[in-house]
Protein backbone atom coordinates (compact mmCIF):
# COMPACT_ATOMS: atom_id res chain seq x y z
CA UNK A 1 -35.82 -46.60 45.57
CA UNK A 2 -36.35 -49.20 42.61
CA UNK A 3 -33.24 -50.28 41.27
CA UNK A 4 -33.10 -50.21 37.46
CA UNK A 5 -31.69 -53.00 35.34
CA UNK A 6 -28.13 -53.07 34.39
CA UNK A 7 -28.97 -53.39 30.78
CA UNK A 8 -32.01 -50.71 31.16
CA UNK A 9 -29.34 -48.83 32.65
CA UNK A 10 -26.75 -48.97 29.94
CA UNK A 11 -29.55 -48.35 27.52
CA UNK A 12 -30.07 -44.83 29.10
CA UNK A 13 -26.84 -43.83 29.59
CA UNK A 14 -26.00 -44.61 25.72
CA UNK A 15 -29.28 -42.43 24.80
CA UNK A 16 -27.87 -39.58 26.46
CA UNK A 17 -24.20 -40.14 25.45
CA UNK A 18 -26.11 -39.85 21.72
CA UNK A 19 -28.00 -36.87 22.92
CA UNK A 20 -25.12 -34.56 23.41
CA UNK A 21 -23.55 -35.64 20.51
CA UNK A 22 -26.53 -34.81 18.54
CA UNK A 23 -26.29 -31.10 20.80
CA UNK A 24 -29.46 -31.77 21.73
CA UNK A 25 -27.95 -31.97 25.53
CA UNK A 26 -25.30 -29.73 26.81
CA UNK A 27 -22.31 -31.57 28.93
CA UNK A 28 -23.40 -30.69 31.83
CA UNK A 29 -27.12 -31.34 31.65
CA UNK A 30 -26.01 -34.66 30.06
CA UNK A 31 -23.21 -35.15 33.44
CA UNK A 32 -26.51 -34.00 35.96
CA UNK A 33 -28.57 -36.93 34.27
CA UNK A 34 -26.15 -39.31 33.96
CA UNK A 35 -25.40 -38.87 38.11
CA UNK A 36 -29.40 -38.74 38.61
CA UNK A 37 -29.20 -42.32 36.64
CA UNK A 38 -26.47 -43.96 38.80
CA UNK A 39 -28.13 -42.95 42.20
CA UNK A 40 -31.42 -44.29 41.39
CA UNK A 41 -28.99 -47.39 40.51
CA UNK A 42 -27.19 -47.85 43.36
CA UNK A 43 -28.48 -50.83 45.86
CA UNK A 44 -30.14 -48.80 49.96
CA UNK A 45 -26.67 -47.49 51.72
CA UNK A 46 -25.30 -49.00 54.73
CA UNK A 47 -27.10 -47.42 58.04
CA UNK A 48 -23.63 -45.39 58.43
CA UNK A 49 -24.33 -43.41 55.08
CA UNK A 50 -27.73 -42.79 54.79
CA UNK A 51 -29.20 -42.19 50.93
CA UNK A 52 -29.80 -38.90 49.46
CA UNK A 53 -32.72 -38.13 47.61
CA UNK A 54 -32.42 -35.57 44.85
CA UNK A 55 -33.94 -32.03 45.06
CA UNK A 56 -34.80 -29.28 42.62
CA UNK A 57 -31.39 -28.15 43.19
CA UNK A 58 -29.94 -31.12 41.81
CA UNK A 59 -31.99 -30.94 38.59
CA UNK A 60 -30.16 -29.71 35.39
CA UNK A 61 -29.96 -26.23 35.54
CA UNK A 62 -30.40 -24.99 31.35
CA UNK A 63 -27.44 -22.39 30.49
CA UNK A 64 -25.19 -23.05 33.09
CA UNK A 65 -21.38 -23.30 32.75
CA UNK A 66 -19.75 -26.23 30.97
CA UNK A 67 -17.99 -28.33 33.67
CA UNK A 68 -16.40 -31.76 32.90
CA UNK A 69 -17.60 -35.07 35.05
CA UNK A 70 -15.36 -36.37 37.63
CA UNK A 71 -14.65 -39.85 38.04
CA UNK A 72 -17.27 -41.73 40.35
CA UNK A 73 -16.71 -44.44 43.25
CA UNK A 74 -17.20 -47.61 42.23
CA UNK A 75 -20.63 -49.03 42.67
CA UNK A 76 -21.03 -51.69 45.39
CA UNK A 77 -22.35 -55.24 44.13
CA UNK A 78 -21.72 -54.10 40.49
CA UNK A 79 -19.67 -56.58 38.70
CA UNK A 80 -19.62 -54.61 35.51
CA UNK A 81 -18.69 -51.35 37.50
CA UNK A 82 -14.67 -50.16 37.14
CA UNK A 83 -13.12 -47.55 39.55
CA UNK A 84 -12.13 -44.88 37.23
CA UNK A 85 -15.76 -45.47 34.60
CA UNK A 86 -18.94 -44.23 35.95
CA UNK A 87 -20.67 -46.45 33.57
CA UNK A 88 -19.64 -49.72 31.44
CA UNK A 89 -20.90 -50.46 28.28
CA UNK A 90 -20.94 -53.69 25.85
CA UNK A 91 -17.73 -54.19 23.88
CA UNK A 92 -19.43 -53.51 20.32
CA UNK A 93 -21.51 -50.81 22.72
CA UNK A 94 -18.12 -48.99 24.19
CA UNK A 95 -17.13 -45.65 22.29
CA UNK A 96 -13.52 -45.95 21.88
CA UNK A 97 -11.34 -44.58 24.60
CA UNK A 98 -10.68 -41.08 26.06
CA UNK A 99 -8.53 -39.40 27.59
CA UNK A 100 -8.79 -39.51 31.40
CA UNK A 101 -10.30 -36.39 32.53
CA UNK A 102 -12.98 -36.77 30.27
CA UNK A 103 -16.24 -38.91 30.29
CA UNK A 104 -16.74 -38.94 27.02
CA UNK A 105 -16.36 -37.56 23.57
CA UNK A 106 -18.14 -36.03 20.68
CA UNK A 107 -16.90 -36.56 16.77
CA UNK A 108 -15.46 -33.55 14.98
CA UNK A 109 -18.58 -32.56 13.43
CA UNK A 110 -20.57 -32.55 17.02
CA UNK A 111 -17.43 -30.98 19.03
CA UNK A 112 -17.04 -27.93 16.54
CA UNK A 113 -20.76 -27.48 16.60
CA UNK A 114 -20.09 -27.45 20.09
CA UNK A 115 -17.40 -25.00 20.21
CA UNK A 116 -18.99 -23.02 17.90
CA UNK A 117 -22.34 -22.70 20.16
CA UNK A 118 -20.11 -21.48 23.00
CA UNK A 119 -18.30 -18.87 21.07
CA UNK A 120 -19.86 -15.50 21.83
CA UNK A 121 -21.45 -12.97 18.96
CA UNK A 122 -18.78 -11.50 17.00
CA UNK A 123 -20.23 -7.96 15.02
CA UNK A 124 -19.32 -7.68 11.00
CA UNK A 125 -16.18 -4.91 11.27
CA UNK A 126 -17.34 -1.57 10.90
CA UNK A 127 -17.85 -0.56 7.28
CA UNK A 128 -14.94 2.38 6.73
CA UNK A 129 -16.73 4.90 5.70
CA UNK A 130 -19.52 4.75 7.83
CA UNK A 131 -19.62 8.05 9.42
CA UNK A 132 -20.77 9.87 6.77
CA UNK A 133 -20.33 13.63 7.00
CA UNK A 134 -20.61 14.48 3.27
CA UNK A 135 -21.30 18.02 2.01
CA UNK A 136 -20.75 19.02 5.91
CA UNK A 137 -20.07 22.39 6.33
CA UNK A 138 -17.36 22.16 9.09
CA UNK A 139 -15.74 25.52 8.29
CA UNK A 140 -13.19 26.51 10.44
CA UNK A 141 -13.97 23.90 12.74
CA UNK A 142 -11.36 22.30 15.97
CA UNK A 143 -10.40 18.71 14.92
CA UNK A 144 -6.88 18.41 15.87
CA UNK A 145 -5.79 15.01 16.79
CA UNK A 146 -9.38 13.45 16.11
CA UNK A 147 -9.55 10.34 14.75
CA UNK A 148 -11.67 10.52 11.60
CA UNK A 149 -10.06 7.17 9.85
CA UNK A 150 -12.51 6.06 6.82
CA UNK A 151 -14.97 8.83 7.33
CA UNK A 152 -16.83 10.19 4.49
CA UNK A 153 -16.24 13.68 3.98
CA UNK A 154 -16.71 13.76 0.62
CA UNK A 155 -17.22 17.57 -0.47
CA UNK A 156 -17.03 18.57 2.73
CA UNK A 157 -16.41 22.35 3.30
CA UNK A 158 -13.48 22.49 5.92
CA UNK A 159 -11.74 25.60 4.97
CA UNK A 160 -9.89 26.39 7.61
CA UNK A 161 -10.31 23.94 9.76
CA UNK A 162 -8.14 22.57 12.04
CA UNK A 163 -6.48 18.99 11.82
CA UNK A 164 -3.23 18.84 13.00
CA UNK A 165 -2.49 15.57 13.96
CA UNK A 166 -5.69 14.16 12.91
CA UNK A 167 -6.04 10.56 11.84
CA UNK A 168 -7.69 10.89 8.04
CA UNK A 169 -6.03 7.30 7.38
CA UNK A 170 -8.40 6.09 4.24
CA UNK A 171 -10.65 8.75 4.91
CA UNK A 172 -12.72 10.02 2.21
CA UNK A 173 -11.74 13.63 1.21
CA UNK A 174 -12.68 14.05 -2.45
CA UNK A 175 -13.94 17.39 -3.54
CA UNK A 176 -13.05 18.76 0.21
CA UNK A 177 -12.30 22.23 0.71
CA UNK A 178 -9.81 22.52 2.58
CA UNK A 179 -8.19 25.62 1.48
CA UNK A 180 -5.67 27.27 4.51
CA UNK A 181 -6.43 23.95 6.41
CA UNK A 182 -3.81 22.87 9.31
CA UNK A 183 -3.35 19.81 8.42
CA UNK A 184 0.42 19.82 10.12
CA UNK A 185 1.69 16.18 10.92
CA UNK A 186 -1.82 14.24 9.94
CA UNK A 187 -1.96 11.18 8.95
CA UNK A 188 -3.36 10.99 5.18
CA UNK A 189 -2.16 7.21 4.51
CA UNK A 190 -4.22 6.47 1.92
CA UNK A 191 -6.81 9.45 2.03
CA UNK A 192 -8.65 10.24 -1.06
CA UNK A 193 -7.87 13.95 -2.21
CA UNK A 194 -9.39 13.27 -5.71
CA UNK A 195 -10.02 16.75 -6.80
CA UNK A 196 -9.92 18.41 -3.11
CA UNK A 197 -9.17 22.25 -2.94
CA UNK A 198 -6.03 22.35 -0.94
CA UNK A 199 -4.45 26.07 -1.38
CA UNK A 200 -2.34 27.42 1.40
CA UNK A 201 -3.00 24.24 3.20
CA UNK A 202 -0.28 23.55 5.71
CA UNK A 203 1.04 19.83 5.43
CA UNK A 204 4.32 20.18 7.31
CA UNK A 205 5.16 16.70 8.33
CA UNK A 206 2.11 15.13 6.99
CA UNK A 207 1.99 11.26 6.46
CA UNK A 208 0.45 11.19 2.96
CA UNK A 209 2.26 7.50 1.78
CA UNK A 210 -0.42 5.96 -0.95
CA UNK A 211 -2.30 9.04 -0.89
CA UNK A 212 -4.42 9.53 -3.81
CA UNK A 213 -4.33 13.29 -4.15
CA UNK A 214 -4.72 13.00 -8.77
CA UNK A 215 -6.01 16.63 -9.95
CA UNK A 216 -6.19 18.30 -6.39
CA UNK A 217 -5.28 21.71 -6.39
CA UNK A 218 -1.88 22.57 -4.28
CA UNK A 219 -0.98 25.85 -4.93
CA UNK A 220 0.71 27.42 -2.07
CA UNK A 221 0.58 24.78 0.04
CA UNK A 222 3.14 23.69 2.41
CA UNK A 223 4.90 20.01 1.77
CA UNK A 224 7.90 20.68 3.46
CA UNK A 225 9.12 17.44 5.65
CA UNK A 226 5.87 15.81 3.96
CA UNK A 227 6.01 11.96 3.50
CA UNK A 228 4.56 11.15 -0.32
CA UNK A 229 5.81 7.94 -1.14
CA UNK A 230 4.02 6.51 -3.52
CA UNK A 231 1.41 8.78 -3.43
CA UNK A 232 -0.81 9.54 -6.59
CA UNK A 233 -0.40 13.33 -7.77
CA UNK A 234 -1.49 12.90 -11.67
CA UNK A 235 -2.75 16.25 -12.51
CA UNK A 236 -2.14 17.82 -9.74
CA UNK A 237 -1.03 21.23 -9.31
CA UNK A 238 1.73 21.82 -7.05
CA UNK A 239 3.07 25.76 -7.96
CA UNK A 240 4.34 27.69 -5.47
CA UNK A 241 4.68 24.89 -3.03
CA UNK A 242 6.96 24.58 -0.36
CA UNK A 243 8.77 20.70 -0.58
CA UNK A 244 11.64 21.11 1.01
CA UNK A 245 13.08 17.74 2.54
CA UNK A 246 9.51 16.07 1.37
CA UNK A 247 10.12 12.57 0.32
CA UNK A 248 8.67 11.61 -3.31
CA UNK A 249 10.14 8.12 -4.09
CA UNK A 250 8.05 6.74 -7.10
CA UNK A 251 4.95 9.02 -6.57
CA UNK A 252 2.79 9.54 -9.64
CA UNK A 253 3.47 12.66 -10.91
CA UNK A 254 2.25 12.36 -14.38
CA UNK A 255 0.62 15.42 -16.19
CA UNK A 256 1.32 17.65 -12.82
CA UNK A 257 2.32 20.72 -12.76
CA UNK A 258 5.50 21.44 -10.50
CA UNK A 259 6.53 24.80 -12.74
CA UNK A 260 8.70 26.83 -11.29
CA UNK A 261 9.84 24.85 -7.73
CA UNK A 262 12.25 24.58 -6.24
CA UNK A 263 13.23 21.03 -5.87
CA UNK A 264 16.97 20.87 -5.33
CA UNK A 265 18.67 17.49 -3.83
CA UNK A 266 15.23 15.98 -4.12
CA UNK A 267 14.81 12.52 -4.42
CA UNK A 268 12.62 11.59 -7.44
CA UNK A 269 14.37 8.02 -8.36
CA UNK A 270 11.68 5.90 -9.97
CA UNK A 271 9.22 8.29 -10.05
CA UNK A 272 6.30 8.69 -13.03
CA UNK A 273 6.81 12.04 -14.51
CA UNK A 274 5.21 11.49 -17.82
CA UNK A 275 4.10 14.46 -19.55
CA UNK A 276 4.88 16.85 -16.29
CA UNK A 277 5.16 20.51 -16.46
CA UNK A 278 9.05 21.48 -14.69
CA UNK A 279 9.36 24.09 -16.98
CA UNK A 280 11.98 26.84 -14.77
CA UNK A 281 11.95 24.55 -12.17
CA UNK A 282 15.31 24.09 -10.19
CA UNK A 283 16.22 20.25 -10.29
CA UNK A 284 19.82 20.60 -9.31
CA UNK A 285 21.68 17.40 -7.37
CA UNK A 286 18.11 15.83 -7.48
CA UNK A 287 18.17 12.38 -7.43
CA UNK A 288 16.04 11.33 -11.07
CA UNK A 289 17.81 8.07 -11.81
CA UNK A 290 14.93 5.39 -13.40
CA UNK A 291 12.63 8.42 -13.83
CA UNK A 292 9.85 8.13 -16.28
CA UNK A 293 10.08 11.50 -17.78
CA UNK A 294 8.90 10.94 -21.50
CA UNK A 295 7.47 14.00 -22.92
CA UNK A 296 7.82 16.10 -19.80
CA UNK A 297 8.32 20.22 -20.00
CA UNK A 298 12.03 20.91 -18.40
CA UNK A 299 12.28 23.70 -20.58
CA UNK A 300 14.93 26.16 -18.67
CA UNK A 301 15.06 23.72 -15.87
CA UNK A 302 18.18 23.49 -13.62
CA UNK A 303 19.51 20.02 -14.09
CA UNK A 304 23.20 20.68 -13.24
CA UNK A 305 24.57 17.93 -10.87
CA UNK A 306 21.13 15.71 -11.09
CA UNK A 307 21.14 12.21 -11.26
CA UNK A 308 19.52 11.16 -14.42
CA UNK A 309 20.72 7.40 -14.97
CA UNK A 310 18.85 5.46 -16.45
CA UNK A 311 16.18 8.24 -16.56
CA UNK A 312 13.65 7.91 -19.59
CA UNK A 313 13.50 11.58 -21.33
CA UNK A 314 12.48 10.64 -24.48
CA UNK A 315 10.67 13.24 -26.29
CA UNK A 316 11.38 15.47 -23.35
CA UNK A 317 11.80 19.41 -23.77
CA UNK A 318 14.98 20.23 -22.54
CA UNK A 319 15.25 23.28 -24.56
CA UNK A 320 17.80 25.80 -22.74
CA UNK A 321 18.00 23.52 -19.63
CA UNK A 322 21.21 23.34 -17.59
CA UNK A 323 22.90 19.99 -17.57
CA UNK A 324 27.01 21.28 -17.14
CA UNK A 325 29.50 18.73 -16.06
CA UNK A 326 26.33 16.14 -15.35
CA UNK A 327 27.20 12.38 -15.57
CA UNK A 328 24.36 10.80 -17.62
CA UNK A 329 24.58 6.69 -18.15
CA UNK A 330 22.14 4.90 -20.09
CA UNK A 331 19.85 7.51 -20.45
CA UNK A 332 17.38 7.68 -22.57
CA UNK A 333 16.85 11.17 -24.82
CA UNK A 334 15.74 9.72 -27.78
CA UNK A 335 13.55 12.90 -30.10
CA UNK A 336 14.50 15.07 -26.94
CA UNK A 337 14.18 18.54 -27.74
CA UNK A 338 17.71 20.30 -26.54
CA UNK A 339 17.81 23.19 -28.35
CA UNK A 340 19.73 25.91 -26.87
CA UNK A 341 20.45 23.57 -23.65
CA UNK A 342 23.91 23.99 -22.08
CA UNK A 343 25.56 21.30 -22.04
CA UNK A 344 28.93 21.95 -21.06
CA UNK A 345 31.70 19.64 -20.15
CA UNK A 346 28.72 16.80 -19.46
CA UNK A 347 29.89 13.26 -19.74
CA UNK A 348 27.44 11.06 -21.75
CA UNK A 349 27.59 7.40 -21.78
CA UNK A 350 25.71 4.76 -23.19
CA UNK A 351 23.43 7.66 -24.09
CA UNK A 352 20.63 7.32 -26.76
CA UNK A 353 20.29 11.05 -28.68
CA UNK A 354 18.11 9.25 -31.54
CA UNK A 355 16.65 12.10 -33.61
CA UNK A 356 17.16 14.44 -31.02
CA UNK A 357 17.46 18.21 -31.44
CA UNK A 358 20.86 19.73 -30.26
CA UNK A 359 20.57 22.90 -32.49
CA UNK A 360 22.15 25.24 -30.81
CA UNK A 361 23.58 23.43 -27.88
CA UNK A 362 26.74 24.10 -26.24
CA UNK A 363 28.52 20.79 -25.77
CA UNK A 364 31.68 22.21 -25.57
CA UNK A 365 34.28 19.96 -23.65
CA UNK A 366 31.59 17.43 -23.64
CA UNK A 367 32.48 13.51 -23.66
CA UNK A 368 30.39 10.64 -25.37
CA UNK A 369 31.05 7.58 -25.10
CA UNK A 370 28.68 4.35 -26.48
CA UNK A 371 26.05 6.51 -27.19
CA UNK A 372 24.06 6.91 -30.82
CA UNK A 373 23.10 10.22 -32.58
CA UNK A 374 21.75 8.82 -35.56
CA UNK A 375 19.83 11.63 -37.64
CA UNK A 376 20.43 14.09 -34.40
CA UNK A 377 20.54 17.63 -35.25
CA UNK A 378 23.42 19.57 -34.53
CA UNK A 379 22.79 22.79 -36.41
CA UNK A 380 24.70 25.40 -35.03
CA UNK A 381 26.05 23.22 -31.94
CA UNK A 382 28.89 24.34 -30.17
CA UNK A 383 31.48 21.25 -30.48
CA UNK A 384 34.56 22.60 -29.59
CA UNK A 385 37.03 20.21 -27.91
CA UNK A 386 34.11 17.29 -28.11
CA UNK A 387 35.57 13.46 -27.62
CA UNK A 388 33.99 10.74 -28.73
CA UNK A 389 34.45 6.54 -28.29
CA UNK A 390 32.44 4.48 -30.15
CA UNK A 391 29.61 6.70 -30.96
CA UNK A 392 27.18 6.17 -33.91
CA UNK A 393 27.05 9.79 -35.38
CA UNK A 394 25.11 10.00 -38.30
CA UNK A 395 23.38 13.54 -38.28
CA UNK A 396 21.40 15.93 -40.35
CA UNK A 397 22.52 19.24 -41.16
CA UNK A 398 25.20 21.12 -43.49
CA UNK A 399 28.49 18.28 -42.99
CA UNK A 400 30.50 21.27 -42.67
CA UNK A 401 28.99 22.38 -40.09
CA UNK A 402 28.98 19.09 -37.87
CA UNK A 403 32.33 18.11 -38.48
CA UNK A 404 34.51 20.78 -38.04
CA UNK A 405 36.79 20.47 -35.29
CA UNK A 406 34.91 17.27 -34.28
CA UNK A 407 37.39 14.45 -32.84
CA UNK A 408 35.46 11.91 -34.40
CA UNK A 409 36.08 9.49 -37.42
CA UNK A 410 32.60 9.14 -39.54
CA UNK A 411 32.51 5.99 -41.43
CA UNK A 412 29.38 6.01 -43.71
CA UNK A 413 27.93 5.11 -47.21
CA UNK A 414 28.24 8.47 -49.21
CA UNK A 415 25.70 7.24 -52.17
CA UNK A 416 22.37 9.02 -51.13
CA UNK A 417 24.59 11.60 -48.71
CA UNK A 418 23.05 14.58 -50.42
CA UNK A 419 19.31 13.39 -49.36
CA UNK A 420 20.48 12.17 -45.59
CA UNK A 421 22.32 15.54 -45.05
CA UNK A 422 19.17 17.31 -46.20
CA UNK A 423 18.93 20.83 -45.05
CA UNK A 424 17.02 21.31 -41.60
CA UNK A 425 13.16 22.60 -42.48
CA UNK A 426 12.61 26.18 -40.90
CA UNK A 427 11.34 26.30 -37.37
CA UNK A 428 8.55 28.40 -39.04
């Protein structure tokens, strides 16, 4: 076999060195050639170890697994040769050093070109709703415990269906029938219920945290246990359901219509209520503290030992509503309508009763303490035995008729009292 020059040699080896780092040669096509190019180097062996010519089998095989080169003997008669180097460049021709167990090395740019060759296919994720049953008639249908996360099922008719313990997480339900659906204990993270029909549907333990559920229709439909967190229910209407230990913690709730429930001990702290219909409905020992409740219905409500701190019920109706021996702090019922409410023995503090209507309230035994009635009506209030500290009471209506029996000192300008004191305009 000819032996080739050492520089000829050298010159090869550096062309494939810049090979692979242009990725033009995979490591171990460049390792095959670079062996290839030190046997046909090597001086004839000794008689003991005869010479080995190569065979197909030794040619680079395209697609193979990466493997790193070993180190090679040192070649005999090779001056420039070092034991641990299978080849030895120039000094202003040697790449700068590497590690040990490998030959040699790529730059950044080559190596994550590289890497990035070796990394398999990865698939775009799934879009979420791409099973796509829309308009589907699935009427009555078995899909308890199926796992139908981000499907569209928009419109979808699945009265009486069956999905207890289904997985609707971000599923698409707008417009859905579901009317008398079994929906016990699914998981509606997230689902969108915009507008579904959902009367009599059985939610009984139902994860519905973040569901968006704004003008769905709820009547009759069983809550109880339900999780609701956060959940969007503007519009909704919920009469006649069953929410018994169902958790509501700042859910939207604005403009729904919860007439009528029964919603004793539950916790509604932080919730939106804006503009919601509660008229009759039974609110007593519920937790409303940072409520949003301006303009809402309560009219006849049962309020009695809720928690309304800090609660926001201005130009609420709280006409004839129940609200004995309540402790209200910085509570805001500024232009609140409490006409007729009973408010007996209720301790009021920090209160703001701006402009609101007491006509005909019973706040007998009350106690108010920091809070402001300026231009609050109080015809025909019941006032008997009524303590005040440091309340700003500057009403309308006939003085005699405010004042007596008050425990109160007014301190006020008289000039203009005829024209503040003005005579309440008829209700007709």
């Amino acid at each position: 076999m000819t032996q080739q020059p050492s520089g000829t040699l050298q010159a090869q080896q550096l062309e494939i060195l810049n090979l692979v780092a242009a990725g033009k040669l995979t490591v171990e096509e460049a390792g095959r050639l670079l062996t290839a190019l030190e046997a046909e180097s090597q001086p004839p062996a000794p008689p003991t170890r005869p010479t080995q010519r190569l065979t197909e089998a030794d040619m680079p095989v395209y697609g193979g697994p990466t493997r790193l080169l070993h180190d090679l003997p040192p070649l005999p008669g090779d001056p420039t040769s070092q034991p641990a180097e299978p080849f030895a460049l120039d000094d202003e021709q040697a790449p700068p050093p590497m590690p040990e167990d490998e030959p040699f090395g790529l730059d950044d740019e080559a190596a994550s070109d590289a890497y990035e060759q070796e990394e398999p296919f990865s698939e775009e994720p799934e879009d979420q709703h791409s099973r796509s049953y829309r308009h589907a008639d699935l009427h009555g249908a078995d899909l308890s415990g199926q796992d139908l996360s981000g499907a569209d099922l928009f419109g979808a008719n699945l009265q009486g269906a069956d999905l207890s313990k289904a997985n609707l997480r971000g599923a698409n339900l707008a417009r859905a029938n579901l009317r008398d659906a079994n929906l016990t204990q699914a998981n509606l993270e997230r689902t969108n219920l915009q507008s579904a029909r959902l009367q009599g549907a059985r939610l009984a333990g139902a994860y519905m945290a973040r569901v968006n559920a704004q003008a769905s229709q709820l009547q009759e439909a069983d809550l109880s246990g339900a999780n609701l967190e956060r959940a969007n229910l503007q519009a909704a209407d919920l009469r006649g359901c069953l929410l018994s230990e169902a958790r509501l913690q700042r859910a939207n709730l604005q403009a729904a219509n919860l007439e009528g429930l029964n919603l004793r001990g539950m916790n509604l702290s932080h919730s939106s209520m804006q503009a919601t219909r509660l008229a009759r409905t039974v609110l007593a020992e519920a937790k409303l503290d940072h409520a949003s409740m301006q303009a809402a219905n309560l009219e006849g409500a049962d309020l009695r030992g809720a928690a309304l701190s800090h609660a926001n019920l201005q130009a609420a109706n709280l006409s004839g509503a129940l609200l004995t021996e309540n402790h209200i702090a910085h509570a805001n019922l500024q232009a609140a309508n409490l006409r007729g409410a009973n408010l007996q023995g209720v301790h009021l503090e920090h209160v703001n009763l701006q402009v609101a209507n007491l006509g005909g309230a019973d706040l007998r035994g009350a106690r108010l303490v920091h809070c402001n009635l300026m231009a609050a009506r109080l015809r025909d209030t019941l006032i008997d035995n009524v303590t005040t500290e440091h309340t700003n009471l500057r009403p309308l209506g006939p003085l005699s008729e405010i004042l007596d029996g008050l425990d109160v000192h007014v301190d006020m300008d008289l000039e203009g009292l005829t024209d503040m004191l003005r005579p309440e305009p008829s209700d007709d």
